[in-house]
Structures are given as C-alpha cells and as structure tokens.
N, C-alpha and C. Protein backbone atom coordinates (compact mmCIF):
# COMPACT_ATOMS: atom_id res chain seq x y z
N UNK A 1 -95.87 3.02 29.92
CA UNK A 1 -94.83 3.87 29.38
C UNK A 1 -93.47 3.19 29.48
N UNK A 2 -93.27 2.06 30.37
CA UNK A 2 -91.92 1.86 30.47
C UNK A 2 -91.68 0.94 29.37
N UNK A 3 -90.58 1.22 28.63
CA UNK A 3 -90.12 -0.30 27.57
C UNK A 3 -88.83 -0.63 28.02
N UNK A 4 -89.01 -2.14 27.57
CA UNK A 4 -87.39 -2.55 27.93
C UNK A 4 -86.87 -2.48 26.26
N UNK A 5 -85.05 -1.74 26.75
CA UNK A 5 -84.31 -1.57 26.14
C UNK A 5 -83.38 -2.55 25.78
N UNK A 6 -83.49 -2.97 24.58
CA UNK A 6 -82.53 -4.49 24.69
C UNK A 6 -81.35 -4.19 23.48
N UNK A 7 -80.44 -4.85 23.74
CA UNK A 7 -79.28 -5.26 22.74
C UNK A 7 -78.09 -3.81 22.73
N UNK A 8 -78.10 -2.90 22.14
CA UNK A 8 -76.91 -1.79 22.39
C UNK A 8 -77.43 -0.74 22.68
N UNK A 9 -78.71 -0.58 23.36
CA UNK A 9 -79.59 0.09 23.70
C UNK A 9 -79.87 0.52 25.34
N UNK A 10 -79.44 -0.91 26.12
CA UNK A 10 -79.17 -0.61 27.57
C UNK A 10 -78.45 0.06 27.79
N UNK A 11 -78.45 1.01 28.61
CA UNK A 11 -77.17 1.50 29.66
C UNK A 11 -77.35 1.57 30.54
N UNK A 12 -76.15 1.92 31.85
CA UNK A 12 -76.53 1.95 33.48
C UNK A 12 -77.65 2.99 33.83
N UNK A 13 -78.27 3.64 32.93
CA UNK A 13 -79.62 4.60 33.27
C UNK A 13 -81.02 3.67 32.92
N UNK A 14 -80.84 3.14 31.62
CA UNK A 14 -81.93 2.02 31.77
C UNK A 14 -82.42 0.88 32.73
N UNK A 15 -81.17 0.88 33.05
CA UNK A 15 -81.01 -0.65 33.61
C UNK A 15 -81.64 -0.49 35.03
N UNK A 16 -81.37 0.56 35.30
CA UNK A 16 -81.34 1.32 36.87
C UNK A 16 -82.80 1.29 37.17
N UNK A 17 -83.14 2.03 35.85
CA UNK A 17 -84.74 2.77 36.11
C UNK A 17 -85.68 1.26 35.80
N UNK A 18 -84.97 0.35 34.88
CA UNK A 18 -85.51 -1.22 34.77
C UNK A 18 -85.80 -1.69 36.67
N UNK A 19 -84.82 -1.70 37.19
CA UNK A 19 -84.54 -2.58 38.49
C UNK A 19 -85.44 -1.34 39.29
N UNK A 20 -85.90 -0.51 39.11
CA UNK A 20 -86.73 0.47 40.53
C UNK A 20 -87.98 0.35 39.83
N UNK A 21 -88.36 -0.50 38.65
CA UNK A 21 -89.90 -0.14 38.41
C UNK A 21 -90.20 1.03 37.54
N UNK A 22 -89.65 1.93 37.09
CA UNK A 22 -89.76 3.31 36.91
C UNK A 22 -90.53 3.36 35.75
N UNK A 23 -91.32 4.12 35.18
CA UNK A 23 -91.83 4.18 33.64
C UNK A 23 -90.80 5.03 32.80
N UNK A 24 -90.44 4.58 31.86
CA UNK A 24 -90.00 5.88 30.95
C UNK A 24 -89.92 5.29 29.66
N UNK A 25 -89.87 6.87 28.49
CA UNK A 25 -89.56 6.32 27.21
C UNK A 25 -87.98 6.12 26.85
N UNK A 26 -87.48 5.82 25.71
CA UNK A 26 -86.36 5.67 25.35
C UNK A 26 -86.54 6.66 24.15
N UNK A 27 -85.59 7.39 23.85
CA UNK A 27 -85.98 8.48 22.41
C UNK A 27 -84.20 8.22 21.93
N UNK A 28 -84.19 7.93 20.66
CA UNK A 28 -82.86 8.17 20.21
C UNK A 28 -82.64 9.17 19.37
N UNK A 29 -81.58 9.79 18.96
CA UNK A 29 -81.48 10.49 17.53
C UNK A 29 -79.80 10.37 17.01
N UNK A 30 -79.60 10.77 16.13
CA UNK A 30 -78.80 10.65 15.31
C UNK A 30 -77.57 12.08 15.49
N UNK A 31 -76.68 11.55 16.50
CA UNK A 31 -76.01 12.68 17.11
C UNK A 31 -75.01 13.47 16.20
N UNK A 32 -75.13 14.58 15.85
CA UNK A 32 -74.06 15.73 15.07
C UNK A 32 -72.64 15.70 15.80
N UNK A 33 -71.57 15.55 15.55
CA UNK A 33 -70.21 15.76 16.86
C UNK A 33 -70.63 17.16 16.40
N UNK A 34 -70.70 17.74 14.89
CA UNK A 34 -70.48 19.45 15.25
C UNK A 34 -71.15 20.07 15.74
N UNK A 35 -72.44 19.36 16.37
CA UNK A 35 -73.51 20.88 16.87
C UNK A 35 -72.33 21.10 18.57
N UNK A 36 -72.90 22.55 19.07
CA UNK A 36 -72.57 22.47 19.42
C UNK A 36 -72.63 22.85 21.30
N UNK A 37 -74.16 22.63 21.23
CA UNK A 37 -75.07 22.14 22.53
C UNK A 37 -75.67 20.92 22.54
N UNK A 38 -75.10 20.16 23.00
CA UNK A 38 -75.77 18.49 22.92
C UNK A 38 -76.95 18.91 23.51
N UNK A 39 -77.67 19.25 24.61
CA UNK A 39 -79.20 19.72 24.79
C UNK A 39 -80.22 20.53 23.90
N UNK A 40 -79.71 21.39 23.52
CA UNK A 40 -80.26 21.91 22.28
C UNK A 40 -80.34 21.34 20.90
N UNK A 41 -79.37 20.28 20.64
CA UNK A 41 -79.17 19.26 20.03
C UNK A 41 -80.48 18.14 19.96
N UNK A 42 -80.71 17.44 21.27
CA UNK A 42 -81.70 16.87 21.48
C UNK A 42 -83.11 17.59 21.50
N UNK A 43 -83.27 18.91 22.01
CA UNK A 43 -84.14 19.24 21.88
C UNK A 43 -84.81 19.75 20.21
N UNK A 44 -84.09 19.76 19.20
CA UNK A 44 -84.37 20.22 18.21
C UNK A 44 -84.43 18.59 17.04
N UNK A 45 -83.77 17.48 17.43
CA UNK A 45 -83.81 16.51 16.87
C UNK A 45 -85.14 15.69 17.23
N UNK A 46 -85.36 15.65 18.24
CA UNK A 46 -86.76 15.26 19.09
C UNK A 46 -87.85 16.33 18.70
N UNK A 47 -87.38 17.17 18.33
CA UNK A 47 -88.89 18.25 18.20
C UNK A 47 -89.83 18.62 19.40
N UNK A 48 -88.88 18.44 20.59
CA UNK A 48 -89.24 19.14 21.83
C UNK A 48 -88.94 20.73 22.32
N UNK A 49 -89.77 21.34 23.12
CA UNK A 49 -89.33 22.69 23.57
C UNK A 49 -88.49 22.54 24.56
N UNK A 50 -87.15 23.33 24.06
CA UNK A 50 -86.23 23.01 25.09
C UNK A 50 -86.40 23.23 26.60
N UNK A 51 -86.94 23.53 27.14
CA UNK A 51 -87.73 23.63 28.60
C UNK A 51 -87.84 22.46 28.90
N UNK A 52 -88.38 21.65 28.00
CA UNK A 52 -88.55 20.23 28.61
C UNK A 52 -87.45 19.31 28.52
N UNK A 53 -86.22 19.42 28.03
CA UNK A 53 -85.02 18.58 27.73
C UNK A 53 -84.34 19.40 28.68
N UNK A 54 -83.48 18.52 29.79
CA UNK A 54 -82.53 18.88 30.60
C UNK A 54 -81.29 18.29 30.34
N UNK A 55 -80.26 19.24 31.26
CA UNK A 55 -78.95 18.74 30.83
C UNK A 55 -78.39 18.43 31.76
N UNK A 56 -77.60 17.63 32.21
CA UNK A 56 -76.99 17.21 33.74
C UNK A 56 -75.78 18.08 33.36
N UNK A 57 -75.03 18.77 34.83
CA UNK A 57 -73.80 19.10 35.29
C UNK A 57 -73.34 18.46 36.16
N UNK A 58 -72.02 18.61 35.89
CA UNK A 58 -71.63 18.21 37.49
C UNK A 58 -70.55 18.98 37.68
N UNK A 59 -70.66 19.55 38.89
CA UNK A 59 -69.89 20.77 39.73
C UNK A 59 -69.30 20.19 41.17
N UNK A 60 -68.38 20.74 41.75
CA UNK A 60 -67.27 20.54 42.58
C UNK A 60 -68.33 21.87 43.73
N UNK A 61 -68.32 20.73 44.75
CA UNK A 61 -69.46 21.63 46.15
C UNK A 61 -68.31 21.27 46.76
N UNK A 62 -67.24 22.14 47.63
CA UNK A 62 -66.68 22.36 48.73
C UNK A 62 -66.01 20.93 48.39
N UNK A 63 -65.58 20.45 47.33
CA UNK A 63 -64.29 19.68 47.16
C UNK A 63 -64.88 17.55 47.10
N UNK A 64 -66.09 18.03 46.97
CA UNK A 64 -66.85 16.51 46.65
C UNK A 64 -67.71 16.98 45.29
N UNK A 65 -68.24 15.96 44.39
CA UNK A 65 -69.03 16.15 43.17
C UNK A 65 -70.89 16.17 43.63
N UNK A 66 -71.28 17.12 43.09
CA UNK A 66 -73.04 17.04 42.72
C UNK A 66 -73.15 17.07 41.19
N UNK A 67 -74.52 17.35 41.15
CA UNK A 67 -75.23 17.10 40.24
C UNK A 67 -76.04 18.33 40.41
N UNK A 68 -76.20 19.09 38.59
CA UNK A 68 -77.48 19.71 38.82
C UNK A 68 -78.27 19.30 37.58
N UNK A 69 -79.44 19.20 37.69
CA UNK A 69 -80.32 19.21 36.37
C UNK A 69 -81.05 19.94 35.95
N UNK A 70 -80.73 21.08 34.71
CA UNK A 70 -81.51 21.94 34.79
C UNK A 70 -81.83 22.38 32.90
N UNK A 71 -83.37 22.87 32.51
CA UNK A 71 -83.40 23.10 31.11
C UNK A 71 -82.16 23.60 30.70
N UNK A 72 -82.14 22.78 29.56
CA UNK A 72 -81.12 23.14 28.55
C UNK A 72 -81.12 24.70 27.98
N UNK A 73 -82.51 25.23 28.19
CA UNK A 73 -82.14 26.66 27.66
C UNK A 73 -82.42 27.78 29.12
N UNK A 74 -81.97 27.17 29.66
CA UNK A 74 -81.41 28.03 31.03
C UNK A 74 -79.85 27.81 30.82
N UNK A 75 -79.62 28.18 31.97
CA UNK A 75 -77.71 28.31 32.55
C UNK A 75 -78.01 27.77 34.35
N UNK A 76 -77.33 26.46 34.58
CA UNK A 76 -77.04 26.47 36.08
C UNK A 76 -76.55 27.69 36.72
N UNK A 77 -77.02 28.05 37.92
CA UNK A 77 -77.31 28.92 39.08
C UNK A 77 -76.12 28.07 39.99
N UNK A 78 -74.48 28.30 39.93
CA UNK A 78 -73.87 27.71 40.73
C UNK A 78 -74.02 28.30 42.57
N UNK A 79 -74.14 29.19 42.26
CA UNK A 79 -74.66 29.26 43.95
C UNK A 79 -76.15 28.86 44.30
N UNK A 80 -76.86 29.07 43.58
CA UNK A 80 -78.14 28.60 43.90
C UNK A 80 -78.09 26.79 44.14
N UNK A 81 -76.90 26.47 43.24
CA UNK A 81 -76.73 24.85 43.61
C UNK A 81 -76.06 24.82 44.83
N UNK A 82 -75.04 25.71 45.20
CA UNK A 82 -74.17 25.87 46.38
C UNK A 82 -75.05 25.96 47.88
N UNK A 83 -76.02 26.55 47.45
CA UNK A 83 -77.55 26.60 48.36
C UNK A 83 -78.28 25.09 48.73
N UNK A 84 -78.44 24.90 47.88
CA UNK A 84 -79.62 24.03 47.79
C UNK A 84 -78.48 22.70 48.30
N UNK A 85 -77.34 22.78 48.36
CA UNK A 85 -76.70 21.50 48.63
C UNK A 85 -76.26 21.59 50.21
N UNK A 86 -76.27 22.88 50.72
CA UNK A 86 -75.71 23.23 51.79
C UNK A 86 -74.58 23.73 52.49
N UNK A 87 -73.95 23.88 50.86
CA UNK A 87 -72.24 24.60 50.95
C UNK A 87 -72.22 25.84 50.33
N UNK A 88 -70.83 26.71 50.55
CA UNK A 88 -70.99 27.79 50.36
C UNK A 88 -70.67 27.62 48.31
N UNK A 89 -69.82 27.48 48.21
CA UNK A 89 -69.18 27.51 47.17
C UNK A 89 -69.39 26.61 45.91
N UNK A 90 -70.07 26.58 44.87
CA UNK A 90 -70.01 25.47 43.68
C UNK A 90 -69.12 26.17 42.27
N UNK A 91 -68.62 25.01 41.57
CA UNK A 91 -68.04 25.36 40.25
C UNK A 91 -67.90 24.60 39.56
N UNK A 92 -68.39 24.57 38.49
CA UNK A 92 -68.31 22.85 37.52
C UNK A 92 -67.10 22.29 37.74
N UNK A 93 -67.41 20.56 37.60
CA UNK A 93 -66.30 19.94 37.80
C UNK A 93 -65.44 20.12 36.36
N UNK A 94 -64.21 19.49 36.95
CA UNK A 94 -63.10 18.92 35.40
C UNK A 94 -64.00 17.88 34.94
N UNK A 95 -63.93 17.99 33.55
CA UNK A 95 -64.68 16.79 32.67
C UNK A 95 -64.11 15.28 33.05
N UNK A 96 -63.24 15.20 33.14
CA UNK A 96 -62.61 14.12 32.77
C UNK A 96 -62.74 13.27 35.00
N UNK A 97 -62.51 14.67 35.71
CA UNK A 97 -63.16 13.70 37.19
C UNK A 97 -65.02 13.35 36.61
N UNK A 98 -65.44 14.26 35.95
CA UNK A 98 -67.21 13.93 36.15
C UNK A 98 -67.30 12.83 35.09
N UNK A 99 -66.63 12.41 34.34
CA UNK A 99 -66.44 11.27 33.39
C UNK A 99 -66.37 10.02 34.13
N UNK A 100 -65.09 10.24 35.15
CA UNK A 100 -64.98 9.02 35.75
C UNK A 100 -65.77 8.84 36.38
N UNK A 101 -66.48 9.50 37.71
CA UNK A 101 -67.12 9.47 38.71
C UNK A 101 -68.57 8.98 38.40
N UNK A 102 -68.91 9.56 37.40
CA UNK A 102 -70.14 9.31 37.15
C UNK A 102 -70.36 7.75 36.13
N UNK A 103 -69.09 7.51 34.90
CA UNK A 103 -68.84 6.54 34.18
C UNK A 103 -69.74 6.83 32.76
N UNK A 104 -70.00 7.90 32.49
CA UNK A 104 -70.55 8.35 31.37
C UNK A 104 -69.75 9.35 30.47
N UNK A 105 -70.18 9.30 29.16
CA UNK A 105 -69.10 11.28 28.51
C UNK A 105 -69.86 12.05 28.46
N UNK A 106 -69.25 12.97 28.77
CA UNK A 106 -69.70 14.62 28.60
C UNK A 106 -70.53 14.58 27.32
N UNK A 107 -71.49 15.34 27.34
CA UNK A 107 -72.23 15.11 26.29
C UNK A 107 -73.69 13.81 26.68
N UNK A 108 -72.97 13.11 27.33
CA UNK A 108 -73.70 11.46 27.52
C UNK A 108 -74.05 11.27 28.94
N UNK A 109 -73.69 12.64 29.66
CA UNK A 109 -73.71 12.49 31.44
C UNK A 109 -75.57 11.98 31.52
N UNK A 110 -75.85 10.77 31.93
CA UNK A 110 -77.19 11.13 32.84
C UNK A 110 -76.90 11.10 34.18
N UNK A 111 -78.46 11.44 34.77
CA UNK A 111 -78.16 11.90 36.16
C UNK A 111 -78.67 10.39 37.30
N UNK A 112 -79.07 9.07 36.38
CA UNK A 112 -79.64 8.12 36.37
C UNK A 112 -78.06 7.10 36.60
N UNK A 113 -78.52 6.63 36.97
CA UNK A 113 -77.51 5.15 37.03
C UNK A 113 -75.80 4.99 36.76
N UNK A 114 -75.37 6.19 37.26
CA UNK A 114 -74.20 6.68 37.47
C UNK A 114 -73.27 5.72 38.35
N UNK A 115 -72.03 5.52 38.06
CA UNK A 115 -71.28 4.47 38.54
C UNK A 115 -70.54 5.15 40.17
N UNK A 116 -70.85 6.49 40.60
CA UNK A 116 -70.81 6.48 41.71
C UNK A 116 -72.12 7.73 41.82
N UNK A 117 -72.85 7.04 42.88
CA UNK A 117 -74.42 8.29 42.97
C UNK A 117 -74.06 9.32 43.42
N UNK A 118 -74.04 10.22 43.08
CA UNK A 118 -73.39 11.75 43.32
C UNK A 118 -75.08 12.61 43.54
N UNK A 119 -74.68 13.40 44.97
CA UNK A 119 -75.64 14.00 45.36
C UNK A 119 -76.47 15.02 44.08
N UNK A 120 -77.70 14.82 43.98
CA UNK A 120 -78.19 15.58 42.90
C UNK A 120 -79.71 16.63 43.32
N UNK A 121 -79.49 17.87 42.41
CA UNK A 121 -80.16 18.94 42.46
C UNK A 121 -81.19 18.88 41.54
N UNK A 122 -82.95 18.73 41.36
CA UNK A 122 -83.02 18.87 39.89
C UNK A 122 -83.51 20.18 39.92
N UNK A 123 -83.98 21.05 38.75
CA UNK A 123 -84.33 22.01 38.63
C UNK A 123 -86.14 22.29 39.15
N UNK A 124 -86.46 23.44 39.83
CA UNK A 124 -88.02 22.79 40.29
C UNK A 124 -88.72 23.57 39.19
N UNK A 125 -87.91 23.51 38.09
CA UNK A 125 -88.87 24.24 36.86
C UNK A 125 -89.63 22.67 36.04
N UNK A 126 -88.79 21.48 36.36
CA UNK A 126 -89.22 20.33 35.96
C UNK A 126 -90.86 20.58 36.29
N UNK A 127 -91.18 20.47 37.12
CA UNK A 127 -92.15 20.27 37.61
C UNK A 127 -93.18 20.74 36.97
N UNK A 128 -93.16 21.84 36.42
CA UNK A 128 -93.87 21.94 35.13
C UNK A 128 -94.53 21.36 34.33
N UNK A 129 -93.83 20.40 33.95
CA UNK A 129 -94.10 19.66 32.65
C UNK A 129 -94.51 18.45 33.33
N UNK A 130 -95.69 17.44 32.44
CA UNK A 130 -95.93 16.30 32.98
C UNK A 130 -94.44 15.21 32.81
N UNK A 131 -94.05 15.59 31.52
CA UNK A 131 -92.65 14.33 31.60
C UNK A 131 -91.39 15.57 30.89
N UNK A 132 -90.52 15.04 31.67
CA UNK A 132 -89.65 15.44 30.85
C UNK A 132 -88.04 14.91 30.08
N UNK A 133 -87.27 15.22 29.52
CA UNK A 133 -85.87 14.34 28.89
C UNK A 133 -84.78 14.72 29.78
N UNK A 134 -84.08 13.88 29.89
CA UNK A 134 -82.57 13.41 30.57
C UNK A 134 -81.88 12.63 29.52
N UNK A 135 -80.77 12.83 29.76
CA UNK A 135 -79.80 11.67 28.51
C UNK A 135 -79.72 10.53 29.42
N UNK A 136 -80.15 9.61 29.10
CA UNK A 136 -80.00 8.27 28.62
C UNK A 136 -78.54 7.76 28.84
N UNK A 137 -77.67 8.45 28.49
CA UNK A 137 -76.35 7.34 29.20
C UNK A 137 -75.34 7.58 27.95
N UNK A 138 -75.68 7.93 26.42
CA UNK A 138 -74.73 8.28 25.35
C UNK A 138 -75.44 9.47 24.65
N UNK A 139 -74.31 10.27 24.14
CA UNK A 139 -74.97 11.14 23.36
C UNK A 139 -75.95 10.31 22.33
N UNK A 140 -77.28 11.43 22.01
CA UNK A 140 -77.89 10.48 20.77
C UNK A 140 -79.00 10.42 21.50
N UNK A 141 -79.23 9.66 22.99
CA UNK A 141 -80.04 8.86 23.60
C UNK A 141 -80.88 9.62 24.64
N UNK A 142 -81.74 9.70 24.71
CA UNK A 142 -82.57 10.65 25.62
C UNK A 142 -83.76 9.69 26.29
N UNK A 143 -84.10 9.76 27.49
CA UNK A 143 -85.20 9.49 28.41
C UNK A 143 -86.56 10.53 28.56
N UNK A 144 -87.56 9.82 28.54
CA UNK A 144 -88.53 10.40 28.88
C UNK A 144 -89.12 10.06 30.07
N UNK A 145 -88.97 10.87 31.15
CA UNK A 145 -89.82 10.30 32.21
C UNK A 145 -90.72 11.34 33.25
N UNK A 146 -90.97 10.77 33.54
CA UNK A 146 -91.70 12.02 35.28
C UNK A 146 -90.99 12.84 35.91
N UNK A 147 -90.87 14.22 36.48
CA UNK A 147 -90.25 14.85 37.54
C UNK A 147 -90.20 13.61 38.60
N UNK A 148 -91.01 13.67 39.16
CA UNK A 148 -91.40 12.89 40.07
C UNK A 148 -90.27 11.67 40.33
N UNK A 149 -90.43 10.66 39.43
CA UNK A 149 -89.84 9.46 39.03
C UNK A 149 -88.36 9.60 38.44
N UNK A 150 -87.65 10.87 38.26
CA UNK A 150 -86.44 11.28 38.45
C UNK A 150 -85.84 11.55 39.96
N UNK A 151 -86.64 12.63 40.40
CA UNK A 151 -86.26 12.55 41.78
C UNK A 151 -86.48 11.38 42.55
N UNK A 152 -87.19 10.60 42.49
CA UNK A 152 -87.14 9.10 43.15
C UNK A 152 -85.85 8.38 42.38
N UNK A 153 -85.46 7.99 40.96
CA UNK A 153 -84.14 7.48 40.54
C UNK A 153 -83.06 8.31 41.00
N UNK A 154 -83.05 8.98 41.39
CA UNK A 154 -81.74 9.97 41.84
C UNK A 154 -81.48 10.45 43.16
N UNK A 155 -82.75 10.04 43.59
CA UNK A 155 -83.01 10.90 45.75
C UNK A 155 -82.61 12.35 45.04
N UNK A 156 -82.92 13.08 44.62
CA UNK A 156 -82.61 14.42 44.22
C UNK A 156 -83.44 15.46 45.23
N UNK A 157 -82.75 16.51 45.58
CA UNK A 157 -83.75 17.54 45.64
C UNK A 157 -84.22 18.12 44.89
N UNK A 158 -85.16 19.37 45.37
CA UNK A 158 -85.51 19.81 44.02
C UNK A 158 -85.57 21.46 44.87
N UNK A 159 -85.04 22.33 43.88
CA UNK A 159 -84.76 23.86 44.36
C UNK A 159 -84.54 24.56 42.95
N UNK A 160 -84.72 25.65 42.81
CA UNK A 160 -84.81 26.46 41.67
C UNK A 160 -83.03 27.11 41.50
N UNK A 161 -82.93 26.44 40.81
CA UNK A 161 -81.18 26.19 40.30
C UNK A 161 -80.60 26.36 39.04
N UNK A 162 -82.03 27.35 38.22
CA UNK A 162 -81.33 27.55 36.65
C UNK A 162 -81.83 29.30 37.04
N UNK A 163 -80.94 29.64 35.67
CA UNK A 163 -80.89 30.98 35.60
C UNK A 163 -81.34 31.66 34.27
N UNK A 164 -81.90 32.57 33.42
CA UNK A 164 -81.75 32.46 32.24
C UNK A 164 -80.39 32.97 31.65
C-alpha cells in the first residue's frame, strides 16, 4: 500500500510517514476554493462516506496547541478533547497560530508531519473502518491509511471526541 510520492507531490506528511515505514495511499482531487467544507469536499470528490474522511483541528488546551481528529461529518467534542488531554478547558485555536505551529493551511492542516508535533487526539470512531483519510499536507490531497498507523505517526491517543 505504501507509494512514494515524488516531484510536487511530497509534503512533510509524506515524507514523515516515508521515514517511519508507514503504508499509505496518496488520493488527490481537484480542490473548489468555493465549497465550503474542505472535508466534505474530499469526501464527495473521492467518493468516500464521510465517516471515513477526517478533519484535523487544532484547539488551544489551557494555553498550549492539540490536535483533534475527528469524521468530517461529526463536530469536535471540545471538552471531550479537554478530557482526553487532561485539562479542563479546550477552544479552537486562531488559524493563523495553527498555521504556523503546525506549517500547513487551514484547509491543508494534516495531523502527520507537522513542523512542531502538537499533542494529538484521534477520534476512536476511526477504528471502525479498516483505513481511513487525513489531508495530506495541501488542500486537494488526502491520505489513506490505518487507524492504527496514524496513531503510531502522531503518538495520538485515541478517546471518543466527536459529537454529531
């Protein structure tokens, strides 16, 4: 399952999951600026059930950045992330700190090979599915890989952190 991604195709999520061994697919599509759920976006360009396409957040836990990953047709559970991280309080970050911190755009956040590793939550609805999608590193670009083999690229926990 794993391919290497070559020429404008790498990013720090490929590259990452390249250097740990990891299997995954690469899925691209042809990104709309007007839609206006990049996850639902991917999930309908891919011809996947959105259950299986996740969307990374990143939220402000007691004044440091996490991560949650959770289906795109759920809603993050900010206390349930506030839980599962060990603080009282979560609230999405400002775009533009989770831009830097992470070195990806909104829209393009993965939860993979981030330019600073920010503690991460995934959803334990993943688990579900034998593989499932993460973005890849730009809008457009989506990963296919394992629960499993996410929480190993990310040290993630895993706690039930979406809501409908």
């Amino acid at each position: 399952m794993t391919r290497k991604v070559s020429g404008g195709g790498a990013t720090p999520a490929t590259l990452a999951l390249q250097r740990l061994g990891i299997a995954f697919v690469p899925h691209t599509y042809l990104h709309d600026p007007a839609h206006r759920s990049f996850g639902l976006e991917a999930a309908e360009a891919l011809g996947v059930e959105p259950e299986r396409v996740f969307k990374t957040l990143v939220a402000s836990v007691d004044g440091r950045l996490a991560v949650g990953v959770v289906p795109v047709s759920r809603t993050l559970d900010l206390k349930a992330l506030a839980a599962a991280l060990g603080v009282k309080k979560a609230e999405l970050a400002d775009q533009h700190e989770a831009e830097r911190k992470t070195g990806y755009v909104a829209g393009g956040i993965s939860p993979i090979g981030q330019r600073t590793a920010l503690p991460t939550v995934i959803d334990a609805s993943a688990d579900s599915h034998e593989t499932i999608f993460v973005s890849g590193g730009r809008r457009g670009f989506e990963l296919e890989l394992s629960p499993h083999d996410l929480r190993t690229a990310t040290a993630a926990l895993k706690s039930q952190i979406s809501r409908p």
